[in-house]
N, C-alpha and C. Protein backbone atom coordinates (compact mmCIF):
# COMPACT_ATOMS: atom_id res chain seq x y z
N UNK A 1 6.99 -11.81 20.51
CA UNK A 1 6.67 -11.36 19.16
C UNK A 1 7.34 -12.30 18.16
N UNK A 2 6.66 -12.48 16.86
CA UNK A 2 7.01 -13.88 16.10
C UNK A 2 7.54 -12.74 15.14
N UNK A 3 9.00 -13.25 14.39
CA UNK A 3 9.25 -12.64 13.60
C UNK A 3 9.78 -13.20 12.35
N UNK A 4 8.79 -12.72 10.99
CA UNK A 4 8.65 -13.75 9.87
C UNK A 4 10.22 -13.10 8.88
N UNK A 5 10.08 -14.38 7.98
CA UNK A 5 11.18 -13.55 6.92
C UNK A 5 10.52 -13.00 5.76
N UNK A 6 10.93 -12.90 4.67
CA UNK A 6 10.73 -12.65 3.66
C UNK A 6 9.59 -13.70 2.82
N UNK A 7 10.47 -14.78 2.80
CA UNK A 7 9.46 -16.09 2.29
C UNK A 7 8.40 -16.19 3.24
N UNK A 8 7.99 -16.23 4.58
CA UNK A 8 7.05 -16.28 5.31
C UNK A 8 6.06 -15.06 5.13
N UNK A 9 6.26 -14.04 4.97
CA UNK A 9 5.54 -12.95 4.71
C UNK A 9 5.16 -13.35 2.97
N UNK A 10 5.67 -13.94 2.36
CA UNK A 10 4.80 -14.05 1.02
C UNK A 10 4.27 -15.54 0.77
N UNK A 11 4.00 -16.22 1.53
CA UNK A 11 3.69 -17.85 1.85
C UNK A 11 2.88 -17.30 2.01
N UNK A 12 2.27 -16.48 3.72
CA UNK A 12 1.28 -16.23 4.38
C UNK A 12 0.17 -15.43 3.41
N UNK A 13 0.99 -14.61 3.07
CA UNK A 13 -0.07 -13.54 1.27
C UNK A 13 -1.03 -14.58 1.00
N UNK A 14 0.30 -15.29 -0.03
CA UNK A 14 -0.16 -16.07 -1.15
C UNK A 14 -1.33 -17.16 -0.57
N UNK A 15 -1.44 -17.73 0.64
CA UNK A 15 -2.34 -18.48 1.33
C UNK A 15 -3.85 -17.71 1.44
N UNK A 16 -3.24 -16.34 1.97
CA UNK A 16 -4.45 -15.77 2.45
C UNK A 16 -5.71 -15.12 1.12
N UNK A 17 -4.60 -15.11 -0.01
CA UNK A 17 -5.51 -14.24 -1.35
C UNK A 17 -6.11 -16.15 -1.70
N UNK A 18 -5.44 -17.31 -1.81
CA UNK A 18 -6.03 -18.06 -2.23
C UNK A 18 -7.43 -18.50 -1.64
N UNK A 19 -7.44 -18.53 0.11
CA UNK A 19 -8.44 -18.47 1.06
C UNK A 19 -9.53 -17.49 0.92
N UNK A 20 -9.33 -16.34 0.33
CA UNK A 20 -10.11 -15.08 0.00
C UNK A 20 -10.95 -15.41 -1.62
N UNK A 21 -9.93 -16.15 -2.42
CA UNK A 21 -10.45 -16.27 -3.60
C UNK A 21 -11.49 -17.75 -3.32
N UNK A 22 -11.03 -18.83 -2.87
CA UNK A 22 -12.30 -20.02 -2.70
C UNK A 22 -13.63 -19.34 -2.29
N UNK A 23 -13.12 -18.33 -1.10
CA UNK A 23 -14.64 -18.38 -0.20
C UNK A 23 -15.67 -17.47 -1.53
N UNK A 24 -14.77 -16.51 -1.99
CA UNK A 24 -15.38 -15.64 -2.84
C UNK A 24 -16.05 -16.49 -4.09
N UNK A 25 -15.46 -17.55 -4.31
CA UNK A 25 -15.90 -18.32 -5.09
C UNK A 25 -17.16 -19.16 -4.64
N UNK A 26 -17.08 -19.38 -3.32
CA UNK A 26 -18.50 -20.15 -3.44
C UNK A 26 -19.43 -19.66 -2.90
N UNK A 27 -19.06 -18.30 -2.59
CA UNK A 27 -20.01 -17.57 -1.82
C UNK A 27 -20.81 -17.02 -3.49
N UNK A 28 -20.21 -16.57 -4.65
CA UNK A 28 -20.83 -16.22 -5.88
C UNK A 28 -21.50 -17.93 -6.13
N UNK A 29 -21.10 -18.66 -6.03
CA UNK A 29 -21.48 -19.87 -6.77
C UNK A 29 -23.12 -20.11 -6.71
N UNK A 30 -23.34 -20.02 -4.85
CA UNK A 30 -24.48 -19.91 -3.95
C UNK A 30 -25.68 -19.03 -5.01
N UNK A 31 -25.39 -17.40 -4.59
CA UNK A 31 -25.67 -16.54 -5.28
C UNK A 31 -25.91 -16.56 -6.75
N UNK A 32 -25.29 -17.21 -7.26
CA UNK A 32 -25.45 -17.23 -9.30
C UNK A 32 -26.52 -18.04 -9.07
N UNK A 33 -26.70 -19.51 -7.68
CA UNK A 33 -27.53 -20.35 -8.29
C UNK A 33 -28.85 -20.23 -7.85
N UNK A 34 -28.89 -19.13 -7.63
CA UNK A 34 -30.29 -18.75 -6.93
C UNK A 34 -30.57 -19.31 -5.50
N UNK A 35 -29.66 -19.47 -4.61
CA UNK A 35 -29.95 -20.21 -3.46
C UNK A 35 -29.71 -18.66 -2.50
N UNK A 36 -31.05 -18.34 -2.19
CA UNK A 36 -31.24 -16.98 -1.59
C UNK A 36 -30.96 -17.05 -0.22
N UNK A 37 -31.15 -18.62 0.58
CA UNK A 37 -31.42 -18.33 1.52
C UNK A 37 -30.73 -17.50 3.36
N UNK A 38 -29.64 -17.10 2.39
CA UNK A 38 -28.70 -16.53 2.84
C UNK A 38 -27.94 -15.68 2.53
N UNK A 39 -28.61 -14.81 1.15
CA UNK A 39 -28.20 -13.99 0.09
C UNK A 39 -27.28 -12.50 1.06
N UNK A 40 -28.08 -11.89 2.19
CA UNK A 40 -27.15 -10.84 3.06
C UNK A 40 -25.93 -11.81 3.56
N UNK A 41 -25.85 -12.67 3.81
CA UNK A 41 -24.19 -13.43 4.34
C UNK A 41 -23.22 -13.78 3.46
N UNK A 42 -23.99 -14.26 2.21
CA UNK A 42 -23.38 -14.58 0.94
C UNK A 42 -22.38 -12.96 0.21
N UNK A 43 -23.71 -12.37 0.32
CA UNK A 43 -22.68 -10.53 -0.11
C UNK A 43 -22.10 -10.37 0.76
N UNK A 44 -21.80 -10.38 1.98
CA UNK A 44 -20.80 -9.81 3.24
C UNK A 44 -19.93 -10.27 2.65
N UNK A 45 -20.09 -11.74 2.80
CA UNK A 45 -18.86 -12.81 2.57
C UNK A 45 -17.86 -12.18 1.00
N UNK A 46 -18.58 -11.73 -0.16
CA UNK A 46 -18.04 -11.86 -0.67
C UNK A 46 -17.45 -10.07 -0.74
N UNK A 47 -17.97 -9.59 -0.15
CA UNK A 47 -17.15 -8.25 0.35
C UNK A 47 -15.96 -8.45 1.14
N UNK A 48 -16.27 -9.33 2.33
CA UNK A 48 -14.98 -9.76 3.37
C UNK A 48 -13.85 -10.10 2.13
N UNK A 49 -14.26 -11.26 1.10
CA UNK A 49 -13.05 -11.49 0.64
C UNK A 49 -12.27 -11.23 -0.20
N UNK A 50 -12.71 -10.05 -1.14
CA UNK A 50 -12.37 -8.63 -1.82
C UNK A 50 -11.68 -8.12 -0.92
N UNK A 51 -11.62 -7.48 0.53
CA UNK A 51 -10.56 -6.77 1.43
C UNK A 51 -9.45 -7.45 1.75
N UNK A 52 -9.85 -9.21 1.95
CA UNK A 52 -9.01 -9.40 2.02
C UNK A 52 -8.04 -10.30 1.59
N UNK A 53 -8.46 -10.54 0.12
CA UNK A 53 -7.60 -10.55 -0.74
C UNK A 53 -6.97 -9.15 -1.40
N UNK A 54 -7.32 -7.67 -1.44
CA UNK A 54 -6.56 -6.63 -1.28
C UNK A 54 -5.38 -6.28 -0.13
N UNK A 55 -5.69 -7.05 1.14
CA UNK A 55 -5.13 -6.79 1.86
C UNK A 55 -3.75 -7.86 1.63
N UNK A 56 -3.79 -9.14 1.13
CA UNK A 56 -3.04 -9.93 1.17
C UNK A 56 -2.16 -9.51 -0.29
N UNK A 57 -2.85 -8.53 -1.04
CA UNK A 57 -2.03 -8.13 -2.22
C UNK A 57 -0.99 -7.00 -1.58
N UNK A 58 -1.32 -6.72 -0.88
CA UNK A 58 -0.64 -5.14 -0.50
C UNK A 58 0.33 -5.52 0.71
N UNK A 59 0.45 -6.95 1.38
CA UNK A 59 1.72 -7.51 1.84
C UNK A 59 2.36 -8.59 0.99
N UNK A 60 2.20 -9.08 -0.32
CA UNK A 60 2.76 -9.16 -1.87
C UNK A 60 3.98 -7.54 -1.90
N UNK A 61 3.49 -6.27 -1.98
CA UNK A 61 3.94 -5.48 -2.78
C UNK A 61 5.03 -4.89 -1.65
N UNK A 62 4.33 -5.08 0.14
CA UNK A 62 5.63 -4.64 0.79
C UNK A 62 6.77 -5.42 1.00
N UNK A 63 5.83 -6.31 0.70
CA UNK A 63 7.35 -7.52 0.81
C UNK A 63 8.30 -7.52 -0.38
N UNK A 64 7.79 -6.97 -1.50
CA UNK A 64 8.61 -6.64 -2.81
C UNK A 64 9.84 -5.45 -2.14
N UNK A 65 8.77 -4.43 -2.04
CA UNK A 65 9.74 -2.84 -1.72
C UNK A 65 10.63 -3.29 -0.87
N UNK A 66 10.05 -4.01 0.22
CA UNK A 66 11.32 -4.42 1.41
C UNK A 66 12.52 -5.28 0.45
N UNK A 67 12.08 -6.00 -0.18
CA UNK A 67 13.30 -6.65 -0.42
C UNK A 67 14.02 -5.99 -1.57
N UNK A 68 13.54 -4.83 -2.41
CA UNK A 68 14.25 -4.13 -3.10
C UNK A 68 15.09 -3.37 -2.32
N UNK A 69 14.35 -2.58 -1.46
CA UNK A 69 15.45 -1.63 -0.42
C UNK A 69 16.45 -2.45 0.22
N UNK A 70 16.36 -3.62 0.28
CA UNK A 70 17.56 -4.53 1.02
C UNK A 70 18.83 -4.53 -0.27
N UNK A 71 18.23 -5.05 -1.14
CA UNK A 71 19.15 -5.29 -2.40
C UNK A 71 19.70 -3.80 -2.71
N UNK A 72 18.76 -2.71 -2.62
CA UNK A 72 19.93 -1.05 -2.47
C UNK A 72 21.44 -0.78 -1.62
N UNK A 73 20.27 -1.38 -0.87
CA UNK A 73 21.26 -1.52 0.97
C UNK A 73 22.44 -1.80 0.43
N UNK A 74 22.47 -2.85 0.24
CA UNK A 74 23.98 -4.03 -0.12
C UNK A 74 24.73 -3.76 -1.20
N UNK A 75 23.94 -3.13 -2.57
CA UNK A 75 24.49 -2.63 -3.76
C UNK A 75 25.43 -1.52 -3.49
């Protein structure tokens, strides 16, 4: 089992919402420009990367709480 720190758990986020935001970006780009020919893969796609750029926000916010409860800890 690999076990990340703090900075690794918000590297990996911050990678994964940026990876979520390109695809989402050219998956709308496709779509705005009328290039249909793949219009059901194009919406998946840009559903996939709405979850998971939510998902990469919501290990952003545990990695916050965790490191607040550490800083309790020690206080």
């Amino acid at each position: 089992m690999q076990v990340y720190g703090w900075s690794s758990m918000v590297s990996a986020a911050l990678a994964g919402i940026h990876g979520a935001e390109s695809d989402a970006l050219r998956a709308a780009a496709r779509v705005a420009s009328g290039d249909t020919d793949d219009l059901a893969g194009d919406l998946v796609g840009l559903q996939s990367a709405e979850r998971r750029h939510a998902a990469n926000i919501r290990v952003l916010e545990s990695a916050m709480e965790t490191e607040q409860n550490v800083l309790d800890i020690l206080a």
